[in-house]
Protein backbone atom coordinates (compact mmCIF):
# COMPACT_ATOMS: atom_id res chain seq x y z
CA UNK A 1 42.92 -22.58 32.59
CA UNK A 2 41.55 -19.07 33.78
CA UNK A 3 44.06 -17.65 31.40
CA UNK A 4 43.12 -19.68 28.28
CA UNK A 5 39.52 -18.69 28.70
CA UNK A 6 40.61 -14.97 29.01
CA UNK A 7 42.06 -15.95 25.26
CA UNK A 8 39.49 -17.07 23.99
CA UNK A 9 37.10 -14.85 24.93
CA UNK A 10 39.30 -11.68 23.92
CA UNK A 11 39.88 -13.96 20.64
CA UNK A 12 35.78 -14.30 19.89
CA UNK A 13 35.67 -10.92 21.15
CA UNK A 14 38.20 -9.29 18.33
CA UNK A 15 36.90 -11.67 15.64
CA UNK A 16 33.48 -10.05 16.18
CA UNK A 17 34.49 -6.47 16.13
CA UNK A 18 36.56 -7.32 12.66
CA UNK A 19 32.82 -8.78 11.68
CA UNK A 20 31.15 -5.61 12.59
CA UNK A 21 34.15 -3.77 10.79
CA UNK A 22 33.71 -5.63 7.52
CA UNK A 23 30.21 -5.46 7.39
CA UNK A 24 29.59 -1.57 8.13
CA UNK A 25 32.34 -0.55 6.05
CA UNK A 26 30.46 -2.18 2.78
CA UNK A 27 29.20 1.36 2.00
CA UNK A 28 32.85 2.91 2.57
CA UNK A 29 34.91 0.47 0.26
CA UNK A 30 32.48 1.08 -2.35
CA UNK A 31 32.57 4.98 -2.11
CA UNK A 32 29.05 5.40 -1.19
CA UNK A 33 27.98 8.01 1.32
CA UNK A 34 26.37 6.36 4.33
CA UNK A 35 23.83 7.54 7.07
CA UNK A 36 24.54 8.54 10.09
CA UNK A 37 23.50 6.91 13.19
CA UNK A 38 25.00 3.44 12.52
CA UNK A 39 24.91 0.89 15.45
CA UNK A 40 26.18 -2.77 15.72
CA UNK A 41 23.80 -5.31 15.54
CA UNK A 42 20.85 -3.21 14.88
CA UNK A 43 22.76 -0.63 11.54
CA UNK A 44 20.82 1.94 11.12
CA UNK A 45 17.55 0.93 12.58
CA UNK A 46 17.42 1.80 15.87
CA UNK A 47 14.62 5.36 15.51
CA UNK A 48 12.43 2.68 13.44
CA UNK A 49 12.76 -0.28 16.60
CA UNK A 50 12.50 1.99 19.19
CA UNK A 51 9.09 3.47 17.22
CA UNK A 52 10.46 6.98 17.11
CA UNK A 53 10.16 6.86 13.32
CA UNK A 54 7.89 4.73 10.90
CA UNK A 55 10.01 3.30 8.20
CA UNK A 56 8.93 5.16 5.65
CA UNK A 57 9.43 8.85 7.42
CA UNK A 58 13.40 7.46 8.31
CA UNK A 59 13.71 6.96 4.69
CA UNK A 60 12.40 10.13 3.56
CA UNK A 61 14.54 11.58 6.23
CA UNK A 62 17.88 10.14 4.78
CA UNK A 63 16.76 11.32 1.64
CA UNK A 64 16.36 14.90 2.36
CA UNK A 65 19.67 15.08 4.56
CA UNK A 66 21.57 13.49 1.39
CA UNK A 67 20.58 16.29 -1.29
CA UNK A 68 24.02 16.32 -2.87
CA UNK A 69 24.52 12.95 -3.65
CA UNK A 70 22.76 10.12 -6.07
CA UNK A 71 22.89 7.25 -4.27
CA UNK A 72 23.06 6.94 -0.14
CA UNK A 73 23.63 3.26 1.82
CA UNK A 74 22.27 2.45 5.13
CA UNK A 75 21.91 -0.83 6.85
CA UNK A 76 19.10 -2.86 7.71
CA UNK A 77 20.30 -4.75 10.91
CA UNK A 78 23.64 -5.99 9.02
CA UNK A 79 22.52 -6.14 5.61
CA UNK A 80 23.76 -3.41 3.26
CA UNK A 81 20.65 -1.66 1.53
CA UNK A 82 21.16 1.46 -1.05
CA UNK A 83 18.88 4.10 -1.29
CA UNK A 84 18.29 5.73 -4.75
CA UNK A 85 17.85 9.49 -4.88
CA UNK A 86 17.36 10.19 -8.83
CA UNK A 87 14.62 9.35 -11.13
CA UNK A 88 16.60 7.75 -13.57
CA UNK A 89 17.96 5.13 -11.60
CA UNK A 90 15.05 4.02 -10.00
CA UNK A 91 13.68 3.47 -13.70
CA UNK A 92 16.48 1.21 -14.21
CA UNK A 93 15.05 -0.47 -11.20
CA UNK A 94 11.42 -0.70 -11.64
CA UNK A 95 11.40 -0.72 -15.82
CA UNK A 96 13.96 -0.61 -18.02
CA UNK A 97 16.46 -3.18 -16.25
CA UNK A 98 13.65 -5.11 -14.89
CA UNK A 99 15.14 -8.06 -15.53
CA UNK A 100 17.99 -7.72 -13.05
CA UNK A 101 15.68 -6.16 -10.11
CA UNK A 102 11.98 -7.95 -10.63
CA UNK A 103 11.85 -9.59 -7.12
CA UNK A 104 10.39 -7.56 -4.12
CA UNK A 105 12.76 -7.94 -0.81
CA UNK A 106 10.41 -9.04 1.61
CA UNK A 107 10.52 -13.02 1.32
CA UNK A 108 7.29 -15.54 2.59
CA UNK A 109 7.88 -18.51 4.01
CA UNK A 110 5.56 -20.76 2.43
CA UNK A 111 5.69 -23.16 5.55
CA UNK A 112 4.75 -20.71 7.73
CA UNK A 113 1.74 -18.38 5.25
CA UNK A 114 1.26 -20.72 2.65
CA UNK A 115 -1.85 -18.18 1.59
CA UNK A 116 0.64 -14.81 1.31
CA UNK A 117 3.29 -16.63 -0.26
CA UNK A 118 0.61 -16.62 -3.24
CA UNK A 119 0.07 -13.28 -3.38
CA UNK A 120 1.69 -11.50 -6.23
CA UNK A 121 3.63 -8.98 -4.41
CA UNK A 122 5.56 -12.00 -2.75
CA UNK A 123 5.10 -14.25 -5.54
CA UNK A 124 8.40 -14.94 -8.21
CA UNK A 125 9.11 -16.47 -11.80
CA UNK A 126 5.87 -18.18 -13.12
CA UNK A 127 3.93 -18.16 -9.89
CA UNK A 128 4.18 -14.08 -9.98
CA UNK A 129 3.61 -14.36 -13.45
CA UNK A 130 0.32 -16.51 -13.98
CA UNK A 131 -1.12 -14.70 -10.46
CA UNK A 132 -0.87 -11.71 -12.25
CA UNK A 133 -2.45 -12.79 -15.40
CA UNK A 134 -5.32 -13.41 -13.48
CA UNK A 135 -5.42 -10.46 -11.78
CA UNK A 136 -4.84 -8.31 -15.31
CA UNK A 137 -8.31 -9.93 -16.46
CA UNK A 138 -10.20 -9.78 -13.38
CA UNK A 139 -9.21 -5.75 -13.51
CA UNK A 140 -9.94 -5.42 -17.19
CA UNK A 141 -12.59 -2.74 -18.05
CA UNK A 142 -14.82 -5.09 -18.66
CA UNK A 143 -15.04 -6.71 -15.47
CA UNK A 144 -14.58 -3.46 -13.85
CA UNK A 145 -17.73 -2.26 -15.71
CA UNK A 146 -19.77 -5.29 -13.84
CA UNK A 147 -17.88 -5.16 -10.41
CA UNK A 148 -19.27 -1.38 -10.73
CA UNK A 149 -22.56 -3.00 -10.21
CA UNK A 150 -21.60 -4.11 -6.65
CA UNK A 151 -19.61 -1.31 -5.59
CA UNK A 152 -22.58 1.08 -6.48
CA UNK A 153 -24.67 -1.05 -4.58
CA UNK A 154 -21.62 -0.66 -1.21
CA UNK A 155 -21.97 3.32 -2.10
CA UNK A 156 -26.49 3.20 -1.21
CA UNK A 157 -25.18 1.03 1.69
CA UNK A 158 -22.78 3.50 2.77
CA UNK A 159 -25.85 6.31 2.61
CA UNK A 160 -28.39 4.60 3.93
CA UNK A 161 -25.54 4.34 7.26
CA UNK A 162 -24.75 8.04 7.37
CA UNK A 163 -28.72 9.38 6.90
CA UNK A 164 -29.51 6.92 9.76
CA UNK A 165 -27.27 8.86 12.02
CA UNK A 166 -28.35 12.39 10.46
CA UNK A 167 -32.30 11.58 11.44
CA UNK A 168 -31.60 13.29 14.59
CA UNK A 169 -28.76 16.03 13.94
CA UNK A 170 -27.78 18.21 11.79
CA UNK A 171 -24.12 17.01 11.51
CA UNK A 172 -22.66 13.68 12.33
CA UNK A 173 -19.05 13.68 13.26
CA UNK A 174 -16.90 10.90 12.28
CA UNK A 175 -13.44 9.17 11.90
CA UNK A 176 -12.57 8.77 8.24
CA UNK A 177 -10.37 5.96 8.47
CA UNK A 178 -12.88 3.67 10.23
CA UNK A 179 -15.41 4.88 7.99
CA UNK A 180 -14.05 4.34 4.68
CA UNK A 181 -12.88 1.12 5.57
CA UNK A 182 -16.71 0.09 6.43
CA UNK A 183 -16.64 0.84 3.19
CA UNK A 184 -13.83 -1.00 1.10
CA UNK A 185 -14.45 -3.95 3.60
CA UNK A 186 -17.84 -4.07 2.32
CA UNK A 187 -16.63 -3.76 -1.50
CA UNK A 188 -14.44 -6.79 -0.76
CA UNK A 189 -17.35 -8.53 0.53
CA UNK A 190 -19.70 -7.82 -1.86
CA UNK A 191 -17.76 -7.48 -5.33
CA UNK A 192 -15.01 -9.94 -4.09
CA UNK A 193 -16.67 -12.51 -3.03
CA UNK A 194 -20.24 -11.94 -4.09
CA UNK A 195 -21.47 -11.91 0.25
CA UNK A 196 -22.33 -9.86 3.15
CA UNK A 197 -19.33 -7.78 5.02
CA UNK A 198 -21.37 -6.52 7.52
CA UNK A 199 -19.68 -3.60 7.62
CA UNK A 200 -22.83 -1.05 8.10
CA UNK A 201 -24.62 -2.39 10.91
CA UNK A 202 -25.24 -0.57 13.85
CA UNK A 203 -23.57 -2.64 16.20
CA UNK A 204 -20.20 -4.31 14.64
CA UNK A 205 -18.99 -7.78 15.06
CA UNK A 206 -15.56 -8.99 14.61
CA UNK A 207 -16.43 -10.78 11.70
CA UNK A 208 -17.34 -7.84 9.93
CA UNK A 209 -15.30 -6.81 7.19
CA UNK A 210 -14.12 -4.09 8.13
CA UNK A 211 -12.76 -5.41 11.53
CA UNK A 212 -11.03 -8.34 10.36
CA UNK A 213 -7.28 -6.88 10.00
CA UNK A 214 -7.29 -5.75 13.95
CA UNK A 215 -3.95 -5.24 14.72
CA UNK A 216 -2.36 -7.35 11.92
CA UNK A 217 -1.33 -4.15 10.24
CA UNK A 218 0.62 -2.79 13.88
CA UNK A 219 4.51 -3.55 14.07
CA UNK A 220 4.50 -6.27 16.08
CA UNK A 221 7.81 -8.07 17.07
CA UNK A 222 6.75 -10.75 14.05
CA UNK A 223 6.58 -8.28 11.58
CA UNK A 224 9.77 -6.24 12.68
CA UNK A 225 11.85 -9.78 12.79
CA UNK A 226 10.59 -10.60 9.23
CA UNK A 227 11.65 -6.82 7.98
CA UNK A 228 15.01 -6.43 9.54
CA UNK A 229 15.89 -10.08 10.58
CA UNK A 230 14.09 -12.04 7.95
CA UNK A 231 17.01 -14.77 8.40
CA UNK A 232 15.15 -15.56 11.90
CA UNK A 233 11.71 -14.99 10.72
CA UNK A 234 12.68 -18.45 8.64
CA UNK A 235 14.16 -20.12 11.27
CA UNK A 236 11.48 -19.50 13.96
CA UNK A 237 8.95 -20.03 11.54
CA UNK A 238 7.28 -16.81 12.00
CA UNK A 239 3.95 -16.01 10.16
CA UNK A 240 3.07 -12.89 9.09
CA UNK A 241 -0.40 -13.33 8.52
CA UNK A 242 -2.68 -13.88 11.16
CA UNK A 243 -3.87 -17.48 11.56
CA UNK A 244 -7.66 -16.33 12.17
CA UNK A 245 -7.34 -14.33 9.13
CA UNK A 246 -5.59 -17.68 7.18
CA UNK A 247 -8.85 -19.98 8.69
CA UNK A 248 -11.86 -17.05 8.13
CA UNK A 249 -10.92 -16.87 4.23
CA UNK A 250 -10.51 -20.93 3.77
CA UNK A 251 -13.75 -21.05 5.51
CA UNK A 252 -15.31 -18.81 3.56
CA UNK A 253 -14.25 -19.39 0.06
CA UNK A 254 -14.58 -23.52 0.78
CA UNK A 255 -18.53 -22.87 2.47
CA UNK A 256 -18.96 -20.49 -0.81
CA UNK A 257 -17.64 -22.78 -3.83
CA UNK A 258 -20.23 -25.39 -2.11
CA UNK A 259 -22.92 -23.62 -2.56
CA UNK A 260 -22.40 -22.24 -5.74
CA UNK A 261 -21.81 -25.42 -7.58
CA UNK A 262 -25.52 -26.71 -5.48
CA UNK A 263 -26.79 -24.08 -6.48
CA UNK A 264 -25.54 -23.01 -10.61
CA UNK A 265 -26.37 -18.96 -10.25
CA UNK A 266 -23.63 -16.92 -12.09
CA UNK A 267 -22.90 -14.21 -10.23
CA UNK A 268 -20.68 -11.22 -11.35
CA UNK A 269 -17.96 -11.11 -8.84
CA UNK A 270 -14.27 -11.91 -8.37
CA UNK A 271 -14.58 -15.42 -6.62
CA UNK A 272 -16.83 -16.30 -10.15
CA UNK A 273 -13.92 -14.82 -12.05
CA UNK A 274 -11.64 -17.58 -10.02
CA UNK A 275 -14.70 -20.54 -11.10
CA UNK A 276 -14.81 -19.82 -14.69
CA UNK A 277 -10.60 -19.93 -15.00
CA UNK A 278 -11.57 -23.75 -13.88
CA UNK A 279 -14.08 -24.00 -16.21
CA UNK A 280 -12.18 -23.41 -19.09
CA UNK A 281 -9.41 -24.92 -18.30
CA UNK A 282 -6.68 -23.33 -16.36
CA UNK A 283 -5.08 -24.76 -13.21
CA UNK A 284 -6.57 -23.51 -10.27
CA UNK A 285 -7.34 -25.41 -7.27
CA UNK A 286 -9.21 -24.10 -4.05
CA UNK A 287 -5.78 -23.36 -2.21
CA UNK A 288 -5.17 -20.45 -5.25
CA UNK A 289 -8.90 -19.33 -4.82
CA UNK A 290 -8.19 -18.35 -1.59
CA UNK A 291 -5.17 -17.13 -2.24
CA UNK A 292 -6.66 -14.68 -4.55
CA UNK A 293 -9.39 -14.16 -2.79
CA UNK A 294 -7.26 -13.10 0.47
CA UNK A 295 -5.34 -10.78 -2.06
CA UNK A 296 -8.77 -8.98 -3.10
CA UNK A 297 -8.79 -8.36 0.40
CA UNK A 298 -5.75 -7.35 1.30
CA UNK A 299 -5.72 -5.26 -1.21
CA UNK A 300 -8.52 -3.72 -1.65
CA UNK A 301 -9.26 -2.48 1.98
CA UNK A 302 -6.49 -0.98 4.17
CA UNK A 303 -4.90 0.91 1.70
CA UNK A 304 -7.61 2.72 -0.03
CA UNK A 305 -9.17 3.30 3.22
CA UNK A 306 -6.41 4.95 4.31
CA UNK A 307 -6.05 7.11 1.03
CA UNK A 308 -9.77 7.80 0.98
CA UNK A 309 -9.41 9.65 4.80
CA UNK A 310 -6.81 11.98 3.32
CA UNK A 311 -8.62 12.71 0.51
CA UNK A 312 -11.72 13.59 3.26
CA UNK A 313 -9.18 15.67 4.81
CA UNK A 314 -7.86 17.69 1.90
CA UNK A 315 -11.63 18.42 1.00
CA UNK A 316 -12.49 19.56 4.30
CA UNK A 317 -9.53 21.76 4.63
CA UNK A 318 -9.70 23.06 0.90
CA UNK A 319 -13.78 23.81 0.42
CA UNK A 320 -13.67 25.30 -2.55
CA UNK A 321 -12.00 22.33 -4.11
CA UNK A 322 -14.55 19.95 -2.23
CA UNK A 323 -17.13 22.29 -4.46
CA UNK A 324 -15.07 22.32 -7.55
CA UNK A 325 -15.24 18.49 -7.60
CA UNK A 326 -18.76 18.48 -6.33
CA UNK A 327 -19.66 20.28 -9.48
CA UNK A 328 -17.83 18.09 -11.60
CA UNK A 329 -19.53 15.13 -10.22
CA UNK A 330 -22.82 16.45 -10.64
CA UNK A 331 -22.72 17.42 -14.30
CA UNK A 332 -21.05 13.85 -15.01
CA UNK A 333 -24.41 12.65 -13.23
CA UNK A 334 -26.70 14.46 -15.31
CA UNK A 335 -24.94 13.90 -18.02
CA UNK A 336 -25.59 10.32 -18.42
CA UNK A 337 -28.80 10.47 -16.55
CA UNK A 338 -27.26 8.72 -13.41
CA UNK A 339 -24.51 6.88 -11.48
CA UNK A 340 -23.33 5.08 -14.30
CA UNK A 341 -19.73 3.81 -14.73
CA UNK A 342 -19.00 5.90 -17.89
CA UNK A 343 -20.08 8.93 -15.72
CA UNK A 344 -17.49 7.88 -13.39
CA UNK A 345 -15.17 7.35 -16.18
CA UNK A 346 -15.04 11.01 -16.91
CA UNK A 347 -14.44 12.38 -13.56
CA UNK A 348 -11.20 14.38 -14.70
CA UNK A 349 -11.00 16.31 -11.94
CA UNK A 350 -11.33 13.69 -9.35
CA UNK A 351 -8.17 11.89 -10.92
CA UNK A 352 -6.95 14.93 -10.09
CA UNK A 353 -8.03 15.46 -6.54
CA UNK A 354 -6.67 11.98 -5.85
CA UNK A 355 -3.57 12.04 -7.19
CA UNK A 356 -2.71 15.38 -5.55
CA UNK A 357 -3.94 13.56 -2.33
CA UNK A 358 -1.29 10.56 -3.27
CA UNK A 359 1.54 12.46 -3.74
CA UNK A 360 0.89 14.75 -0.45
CA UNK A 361 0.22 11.91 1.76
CA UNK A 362 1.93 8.50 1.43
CA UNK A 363 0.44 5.25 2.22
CA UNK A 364 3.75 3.30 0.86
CA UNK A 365 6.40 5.88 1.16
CA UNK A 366 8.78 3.37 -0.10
CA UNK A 367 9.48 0.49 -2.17
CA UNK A 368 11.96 -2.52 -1.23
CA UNK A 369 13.92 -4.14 -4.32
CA UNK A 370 16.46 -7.08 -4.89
CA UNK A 371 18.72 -7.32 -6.94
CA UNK A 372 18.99 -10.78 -8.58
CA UNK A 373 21.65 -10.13 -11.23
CA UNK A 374 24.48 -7.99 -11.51
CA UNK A 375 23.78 -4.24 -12.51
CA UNK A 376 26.26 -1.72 -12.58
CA UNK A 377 24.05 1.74 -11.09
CA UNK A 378 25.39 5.07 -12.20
CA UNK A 379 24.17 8.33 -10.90
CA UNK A 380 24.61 11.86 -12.26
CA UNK A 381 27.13 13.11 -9.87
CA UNK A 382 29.88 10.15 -10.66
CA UNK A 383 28.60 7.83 -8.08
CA UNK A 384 28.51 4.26 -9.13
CA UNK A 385 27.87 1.31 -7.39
CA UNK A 386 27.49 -2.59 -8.91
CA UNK A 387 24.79 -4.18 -7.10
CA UNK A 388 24.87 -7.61 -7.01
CA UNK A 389 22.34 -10.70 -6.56
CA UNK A 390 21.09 -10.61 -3.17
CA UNK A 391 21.09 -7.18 -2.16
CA UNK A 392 18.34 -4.66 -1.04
CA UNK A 393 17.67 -1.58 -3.17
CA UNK A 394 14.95 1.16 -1.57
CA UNK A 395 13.21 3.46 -3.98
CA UNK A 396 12.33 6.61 -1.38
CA UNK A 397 8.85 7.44 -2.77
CA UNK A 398 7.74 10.14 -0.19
CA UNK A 399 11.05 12.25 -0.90
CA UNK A 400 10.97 11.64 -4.55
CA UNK A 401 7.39 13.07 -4.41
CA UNK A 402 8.02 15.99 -1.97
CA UNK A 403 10.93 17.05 -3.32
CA UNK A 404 11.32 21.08 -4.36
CA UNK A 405 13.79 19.88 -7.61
CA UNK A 406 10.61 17.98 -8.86
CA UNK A 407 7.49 19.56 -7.64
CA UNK A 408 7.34 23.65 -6.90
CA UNK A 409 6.11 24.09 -3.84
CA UNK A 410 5.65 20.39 -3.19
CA UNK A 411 4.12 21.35 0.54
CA UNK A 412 1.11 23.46 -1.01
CA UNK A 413 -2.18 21.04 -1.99
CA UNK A 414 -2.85 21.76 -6.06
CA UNK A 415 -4.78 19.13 -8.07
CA UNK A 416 -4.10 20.99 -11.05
CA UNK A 417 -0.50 19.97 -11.14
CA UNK A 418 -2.14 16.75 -12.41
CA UNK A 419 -4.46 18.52 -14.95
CA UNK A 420 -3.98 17.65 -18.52
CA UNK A 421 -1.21 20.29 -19.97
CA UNK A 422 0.73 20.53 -16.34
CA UNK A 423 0.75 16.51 -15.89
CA UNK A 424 2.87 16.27 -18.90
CA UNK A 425 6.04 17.99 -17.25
CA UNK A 426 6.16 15.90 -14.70
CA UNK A 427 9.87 14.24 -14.32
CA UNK A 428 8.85 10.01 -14.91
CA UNK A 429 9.21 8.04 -11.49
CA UNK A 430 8.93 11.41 -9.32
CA UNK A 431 5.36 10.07 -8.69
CA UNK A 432 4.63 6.61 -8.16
CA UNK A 433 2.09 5.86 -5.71
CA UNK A 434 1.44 2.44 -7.42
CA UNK A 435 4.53 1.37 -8.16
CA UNK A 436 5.90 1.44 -11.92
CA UNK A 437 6.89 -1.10 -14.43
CA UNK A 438 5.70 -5.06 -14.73
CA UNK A 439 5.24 -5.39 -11.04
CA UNK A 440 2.92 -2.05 -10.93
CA UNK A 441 0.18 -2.42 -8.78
CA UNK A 442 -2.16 -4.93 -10.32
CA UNK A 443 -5.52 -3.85 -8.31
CA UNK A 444 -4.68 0.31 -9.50
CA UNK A 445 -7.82 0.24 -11.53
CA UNK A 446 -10.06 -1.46 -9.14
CA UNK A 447 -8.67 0.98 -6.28
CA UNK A 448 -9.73 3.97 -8.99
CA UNK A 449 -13.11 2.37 -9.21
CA UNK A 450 -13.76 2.09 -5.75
CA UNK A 451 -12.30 5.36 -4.58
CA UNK A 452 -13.85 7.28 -7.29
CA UNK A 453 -16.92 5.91 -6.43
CA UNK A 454 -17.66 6.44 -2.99
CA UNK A 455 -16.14 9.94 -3.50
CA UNK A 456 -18.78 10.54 -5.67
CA UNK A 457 -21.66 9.49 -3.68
CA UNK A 458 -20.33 11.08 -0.70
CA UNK A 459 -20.04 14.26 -2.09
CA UNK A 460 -23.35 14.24 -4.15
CA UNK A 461 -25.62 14.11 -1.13
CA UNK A 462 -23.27 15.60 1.89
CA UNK A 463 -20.48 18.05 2.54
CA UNK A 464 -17.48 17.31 4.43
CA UNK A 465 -15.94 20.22 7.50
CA UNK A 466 -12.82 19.57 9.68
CA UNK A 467 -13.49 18.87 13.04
CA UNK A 468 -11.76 20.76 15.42
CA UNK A 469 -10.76 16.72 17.11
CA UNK A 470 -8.29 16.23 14.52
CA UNK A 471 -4.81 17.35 15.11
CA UNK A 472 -3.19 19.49 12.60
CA UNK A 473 -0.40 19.37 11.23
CA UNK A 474 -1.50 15.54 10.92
CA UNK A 475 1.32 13.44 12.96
CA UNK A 476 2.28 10.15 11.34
CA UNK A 477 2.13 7.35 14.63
CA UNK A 478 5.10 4.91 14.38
CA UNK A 479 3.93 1.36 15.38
CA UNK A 480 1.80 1.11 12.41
CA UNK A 481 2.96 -0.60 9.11
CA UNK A 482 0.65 1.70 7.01
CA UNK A 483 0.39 5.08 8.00
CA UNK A 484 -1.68 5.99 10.97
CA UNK A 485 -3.15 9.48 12.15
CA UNK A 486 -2.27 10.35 15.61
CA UNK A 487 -5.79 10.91 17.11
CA UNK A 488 -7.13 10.42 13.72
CA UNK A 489 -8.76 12.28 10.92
CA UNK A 490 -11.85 13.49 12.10
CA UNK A 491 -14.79 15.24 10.02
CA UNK A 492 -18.62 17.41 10.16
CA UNK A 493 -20.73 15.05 7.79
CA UNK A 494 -23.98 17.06 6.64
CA UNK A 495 -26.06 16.73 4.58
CA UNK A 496 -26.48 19.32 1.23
């Protein structure tokens, strides 16, 4: 008895090493270098669960330490996933073999966030398609000229909050990320869904705008099953999104839609945008309007927040650029005789500033792909690999836009690699902070808007200074999905 056990056990024991054998030697019987640091059960991820690393800095990292080579494979728990090092394959990715790579990795359980499984990044075939239609008009200059109307009104909002705390000091020090995202929560608020965020009182609330994400964005054990064991994240029924954040926006939207159709006032924002597809015709029920309207959000705040504190941070280290721009902005004022979104419109510069701030700094500093049907990938040094449906691709976006071969001295800030005659040499896909082909980032123009604008206002009445509280070099902190500050980006705010 004692002896058959023994069998069996060495038996279970040998099949499971030959598992582990097959499945981390994927990247070797396809003659694709692999990444050091491989462990059963857990591949390659071990710095990223142990929160040594955000995932984004371990991919940049593979990329640098693979210089040589096209193509480099690590694994994601047990699941194979290539990393693409050249330009020209990750445009057959993102454009010109679309077809064979238009599905993002990260899957949604329906069951579990019936809201996110709407939103276009998760959304596939002629879900993805029509949400994006939607999106496309809601984002077209025209509406962006009338959502400028409510995001002008956020920018008085937002100086009307920092002169309060200058009517006693000369200087107000601040953290930018909190900051902007008073902000962009409040754009949401207003422009999104035509209400109050709340976002610039004096004392917050939690159901302020701005404070609604918490800690959703943190890597919680959720959010690390559903990245690197998404087959359990199904089974357990995990959500991603957080179930206050699921109840506020069907509370809101439903209480909203009531009282618009009592009271018939057309209002130019998003959520009207959502009423008049009804109106005419086009199928979309309340579950879709919040869907969107959760999207706007989603959106609309975290990231840009984040990107607007680095471009605070580049301006208060680089002054003479924070002036260069400030002059710009000013002339574009007088100019039209005003704020105005055509005054806005030609803020070269600033395209400039924030580009520069994009490609120093990355809020996504990857992109996760699947293939869905067979595509032979050839790089430049003989490499080739034929991915088929089912498997993860990762376009490394930090390394592609930090990297010397593309980008002389890619570690020096210099908005004018972005002006007009130098922009033109820049090697396709080596800068991508939106993404790139069909599944681009549909909300890019309404970011522009919204980051352009509050640029503008801040820098037209104030001047920004690095305060001695933040900790440079910045330090990326690991148990954050988007990138976090360690100790934060703090700033002198005073007034010109």
């Amino acid at each position: 008895m004692v002896s058959a056990f023994f069998t069996l056990i060495t038996g279970l024991f040998l099949l499971l090493c030959f598992y582990f054998y097959l499945k981390y030697n994927h990247w070797k019987r396809n003659g694709i270098p692999t990444a050091k640091g491989c462990v059963p059960i857990l591949g390659h991820m071990l710095p990223v669960l142990m929160k040594k690393l955000q995932f984004g800095q371990f991919i940049q990292n593979i990329y640098d330490e693979h210089k040589d080579y096209s193509m480099v494979g690590i694994y994601n728990g047990t699941t194979p996933s290539l990393i693409l090092r050249e330009p020209h394959l990750v445009k057959s990715v993102l454009q010109s073999n679309f077809s064979s790579f238009h599905e993002n990795a990260i899957k949604i359980d329906p069951n579990a966030d019936p809201l996110l499984a709407k939103h276009p990044f998760f959304c596939t075939g002629d879900a993805w398609l029509n949400g994006r239609k939607r999106l496309t008009y809601a984002f077209s200059s025209a509406r962006l000229k009338v959502l400028f109307v409510a995001v002008n009104g956020v920018c008085k909002k937002l100086e009307d909050f920092l002169n309060r705390r200058l009517e006693t000091k000369n200087k107000y020090e601040v953290e930018l990320k909190p900051l902007f995202l008073r902000f962009t929560g409040e754009v949401v608020a207003n422009a999104g869904l035509g209400i109050e965020g709340h976002c610039f009182e004096d004392e917050t609330t939690p159901s302020a705008f701005d404070q609604l994400t918490g800690d959703a964005l943190t890597t919680s054990l959720s959010n690390l099953i559903w990245e690197y064991f998404p087959a359990i994240g199904r089974l357990l029924k995990l959500n991603l999104l957080p179930k206050r954040l699921d109840q506020f926006f069907r509370k809101v939207v439903a209480e909203n839609l009531e009282i618009r159709r009592r009271e018939p006032i057309y209002r130019n924002d998003f959520l009207q945008l959502m009423i008049d597809m009804q109106k005419i015709g086009e199928k979309v029920d309340e579950e879709v309007i919040v869907a969107n309207a959760l999207s706007f959000f989603l959106d609309g705040t975290e990231t840009s927040s984040v990107t607007l504190s680095y471009i605070g941070y580049d301006l208060a280290v680089y002054p003479d650029i924070q002036e260069k721009l400030r002059n710009e902005v000013m002339s574009k004022i007088e100019k039209h005789g005003g704020f105005t979104y055509e005054a806005l419109k030609e803020m070269t510069y600033m395209n400039q500033v924030i580009s520069e701030s994009q490609r120093c700094h990355m809020v996504a500093g990857f992109m996760h792909k699947l293939c869905t049907v067979e595509f032979e990938l050839q790089g430049s040094d003989g490499l080739t690999y034929r991915a088929k449906p089912g498997e993860n691709i990762i376009i490394p976006v930090g390394g592609l836009q930090s990297d010397p071969e593309y980008w002389i001295d890619p570690e020096v800030y210099d908005p004018e690699r972005f002006n007009e005659e130098r922009k033109q040499t820049i090697e396709k896909m080596t800068f991508i902070p939106f993404g790139e082909g069909p599944r681009i980032c549909v909300g890019m123009r309404m970011a522009m808007l919204q980051m352009k604008a509050c640029l503008a206002n801040l820098l037209r009445n104030y001047k920004l200074e690095l305060s001695p509280r933040t900790q440079v070099p910045l330090k990326i902190l690991p148990n954050y999905l988007l990138p976090e500050v360690s100790g934060g980006i703090w700033v002198y705010i005073t007034k010109l």
